[in-house]
N, C-alpha and C. Protein backbone atom coordinates (compact mmCIF):
# COMPACT_ATOMS: atom_id res chain seq x y z
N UNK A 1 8.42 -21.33 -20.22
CA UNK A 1 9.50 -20.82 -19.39
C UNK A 1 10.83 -20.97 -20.12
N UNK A 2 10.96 -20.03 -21.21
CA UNK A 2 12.07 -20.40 -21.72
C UNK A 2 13.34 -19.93 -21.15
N UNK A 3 13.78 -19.35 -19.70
CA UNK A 3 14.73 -19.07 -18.95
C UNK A 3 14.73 -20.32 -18.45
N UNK A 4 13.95 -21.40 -17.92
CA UNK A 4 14.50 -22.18 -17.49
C UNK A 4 14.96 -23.10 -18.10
N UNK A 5 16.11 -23.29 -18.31
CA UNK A 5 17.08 -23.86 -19.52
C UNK A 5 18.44 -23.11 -19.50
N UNK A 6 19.63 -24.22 -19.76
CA UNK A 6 20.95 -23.45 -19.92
C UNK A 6 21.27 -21.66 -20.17
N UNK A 7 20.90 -21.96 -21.58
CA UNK A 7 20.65 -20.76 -22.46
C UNK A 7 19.88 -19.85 -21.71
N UNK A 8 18.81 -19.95 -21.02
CA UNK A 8 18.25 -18.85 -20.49
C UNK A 8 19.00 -18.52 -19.41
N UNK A 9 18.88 -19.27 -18.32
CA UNK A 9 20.17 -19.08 -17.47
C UNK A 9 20.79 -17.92 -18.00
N UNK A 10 21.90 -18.23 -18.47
CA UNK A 10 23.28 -17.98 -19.07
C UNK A 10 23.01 -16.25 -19.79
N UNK A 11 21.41 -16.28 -20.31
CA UNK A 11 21.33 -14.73 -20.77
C UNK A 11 20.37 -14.28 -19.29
N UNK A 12 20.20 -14.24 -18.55
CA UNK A 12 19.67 -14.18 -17.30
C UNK A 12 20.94 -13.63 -16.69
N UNK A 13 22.06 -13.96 -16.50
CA UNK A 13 22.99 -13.94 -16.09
C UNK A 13 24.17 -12.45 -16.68
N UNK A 14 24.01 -12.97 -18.15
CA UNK A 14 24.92 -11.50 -18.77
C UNK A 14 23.76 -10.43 -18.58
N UNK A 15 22.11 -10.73 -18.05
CA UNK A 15 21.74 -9.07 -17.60
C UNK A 15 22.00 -8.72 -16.46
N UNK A 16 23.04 -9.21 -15.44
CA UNK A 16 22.86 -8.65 -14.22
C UNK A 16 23.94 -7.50 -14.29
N UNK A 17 23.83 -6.25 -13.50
CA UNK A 17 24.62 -5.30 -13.49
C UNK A 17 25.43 -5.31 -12.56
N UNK A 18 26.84 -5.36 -11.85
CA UNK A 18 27.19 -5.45 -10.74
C UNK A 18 27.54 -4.31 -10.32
N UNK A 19 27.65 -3.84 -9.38
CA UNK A 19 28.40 -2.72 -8.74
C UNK A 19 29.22 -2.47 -8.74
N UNK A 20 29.72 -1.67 -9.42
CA UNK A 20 31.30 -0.74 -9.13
C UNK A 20 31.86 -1.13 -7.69
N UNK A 21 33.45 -0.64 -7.48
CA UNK A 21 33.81 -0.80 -6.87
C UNK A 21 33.73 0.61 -5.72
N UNK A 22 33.58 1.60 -6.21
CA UNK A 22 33.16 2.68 -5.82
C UNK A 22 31.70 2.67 -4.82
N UNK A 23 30.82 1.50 -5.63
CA UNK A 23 29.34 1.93 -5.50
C UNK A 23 29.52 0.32 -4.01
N UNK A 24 30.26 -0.07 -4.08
CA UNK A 24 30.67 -1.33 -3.03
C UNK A 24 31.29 -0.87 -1.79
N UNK A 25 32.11 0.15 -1.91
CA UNK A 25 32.50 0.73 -0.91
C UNK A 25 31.95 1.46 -0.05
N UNK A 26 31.46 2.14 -0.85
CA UNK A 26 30.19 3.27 -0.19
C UNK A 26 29.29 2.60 0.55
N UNK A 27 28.26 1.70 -0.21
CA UNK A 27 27.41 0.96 0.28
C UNK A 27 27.49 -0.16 1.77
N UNK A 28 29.03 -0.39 1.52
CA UNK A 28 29.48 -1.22 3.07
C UNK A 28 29.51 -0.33 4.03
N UNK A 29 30.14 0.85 3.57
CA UNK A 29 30.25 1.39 4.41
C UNK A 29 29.45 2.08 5.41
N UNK A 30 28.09 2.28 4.71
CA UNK A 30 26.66 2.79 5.10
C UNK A 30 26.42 1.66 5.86
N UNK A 31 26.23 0.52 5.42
CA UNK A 31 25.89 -0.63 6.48
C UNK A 31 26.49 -0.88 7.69
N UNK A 32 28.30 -0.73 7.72
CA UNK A 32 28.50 -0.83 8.80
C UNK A 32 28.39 -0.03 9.88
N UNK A 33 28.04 1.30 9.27
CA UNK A 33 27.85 2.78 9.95
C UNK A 33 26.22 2.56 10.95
N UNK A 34 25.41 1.94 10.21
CA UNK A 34 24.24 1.43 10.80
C UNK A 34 24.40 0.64 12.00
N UNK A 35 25.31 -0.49 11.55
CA UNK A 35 25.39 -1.69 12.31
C UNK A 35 25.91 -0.90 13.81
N UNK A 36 27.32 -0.23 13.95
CA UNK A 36 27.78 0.66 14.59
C UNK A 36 27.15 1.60 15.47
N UNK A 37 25.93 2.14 14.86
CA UNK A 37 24.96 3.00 15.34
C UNK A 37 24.11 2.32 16.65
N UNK A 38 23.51 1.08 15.73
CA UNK A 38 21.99 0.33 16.72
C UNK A 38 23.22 -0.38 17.42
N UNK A 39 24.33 -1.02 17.54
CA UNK A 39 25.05 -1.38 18.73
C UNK A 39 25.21 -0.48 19.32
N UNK A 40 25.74 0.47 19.04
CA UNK A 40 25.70 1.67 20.50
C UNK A 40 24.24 1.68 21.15
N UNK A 41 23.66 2.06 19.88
CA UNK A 41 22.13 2.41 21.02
C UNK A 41 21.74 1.62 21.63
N UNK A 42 22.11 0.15 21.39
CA UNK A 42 21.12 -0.78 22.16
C UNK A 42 22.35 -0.84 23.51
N UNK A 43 23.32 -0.80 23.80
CA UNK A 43 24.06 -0.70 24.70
C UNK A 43 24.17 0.16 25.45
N UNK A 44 23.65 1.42 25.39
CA UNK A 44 23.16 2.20 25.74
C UNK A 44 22.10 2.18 26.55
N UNK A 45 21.24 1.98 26.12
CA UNK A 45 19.74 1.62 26.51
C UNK A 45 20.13 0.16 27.24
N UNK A 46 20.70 -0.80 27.37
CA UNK A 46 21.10 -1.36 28.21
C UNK A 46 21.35 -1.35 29.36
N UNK A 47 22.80 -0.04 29.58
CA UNK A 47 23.08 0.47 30.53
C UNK A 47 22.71 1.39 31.60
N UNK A 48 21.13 1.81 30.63
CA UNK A 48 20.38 2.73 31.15
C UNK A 48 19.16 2.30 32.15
N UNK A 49 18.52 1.06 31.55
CA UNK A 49 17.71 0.28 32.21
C UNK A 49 18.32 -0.83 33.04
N UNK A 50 19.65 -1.08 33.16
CA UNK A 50 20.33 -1.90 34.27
C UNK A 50 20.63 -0.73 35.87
N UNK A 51 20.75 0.34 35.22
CA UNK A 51 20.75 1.77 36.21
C UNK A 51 19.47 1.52 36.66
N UNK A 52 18.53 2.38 35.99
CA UNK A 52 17.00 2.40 36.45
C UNK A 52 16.59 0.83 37.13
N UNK A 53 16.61 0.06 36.72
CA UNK A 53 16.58 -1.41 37.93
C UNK A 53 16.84 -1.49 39.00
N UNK A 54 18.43 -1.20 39.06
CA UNK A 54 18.81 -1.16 40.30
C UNK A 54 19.00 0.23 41.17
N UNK A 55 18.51 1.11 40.58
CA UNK A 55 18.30 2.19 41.54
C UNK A 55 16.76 1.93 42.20
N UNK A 56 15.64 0.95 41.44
CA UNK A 56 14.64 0.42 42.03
C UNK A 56 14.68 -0.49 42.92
N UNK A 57 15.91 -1.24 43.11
CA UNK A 57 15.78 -2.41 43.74
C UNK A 57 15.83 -3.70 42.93
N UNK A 58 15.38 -3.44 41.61
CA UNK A 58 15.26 -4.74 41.29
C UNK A 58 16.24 -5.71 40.72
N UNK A 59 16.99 -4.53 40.25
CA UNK A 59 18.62 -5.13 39.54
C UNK A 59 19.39 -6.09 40.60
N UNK A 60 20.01 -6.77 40.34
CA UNK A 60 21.23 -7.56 40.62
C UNK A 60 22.49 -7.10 40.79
């Protein structure tokens, strides 16, 4: 295992590629667009089955 050691480390390290700042922006932005999305829907669908409950009776 010759990565495990300083030296390997350390060239382990100068191969990682990072992301642009371009390719960071974009990418958050897709995530929060998601995140944004399934909170609506699940709030949604919340509001929909707290309806349907209590138009049954069973809601609160």
């Amino acid at each position: 295992m010759s990565w495990f050691s300083i030296a390997g480390i350390k060239e382990e390290i100068r191969k990682i590629q990072w992301p642009s700042r371009k390719d960071m922006v974009r990418n958050t932005t897709i995530v929060i667009t998601f995140v944004l999305f399934f909170v609506a829907y699940f709030l949604l669908t919340e509001v929909v089955l707290v309806w349907a409950l209590r138009l049954l009776g069973i809601g609160g």
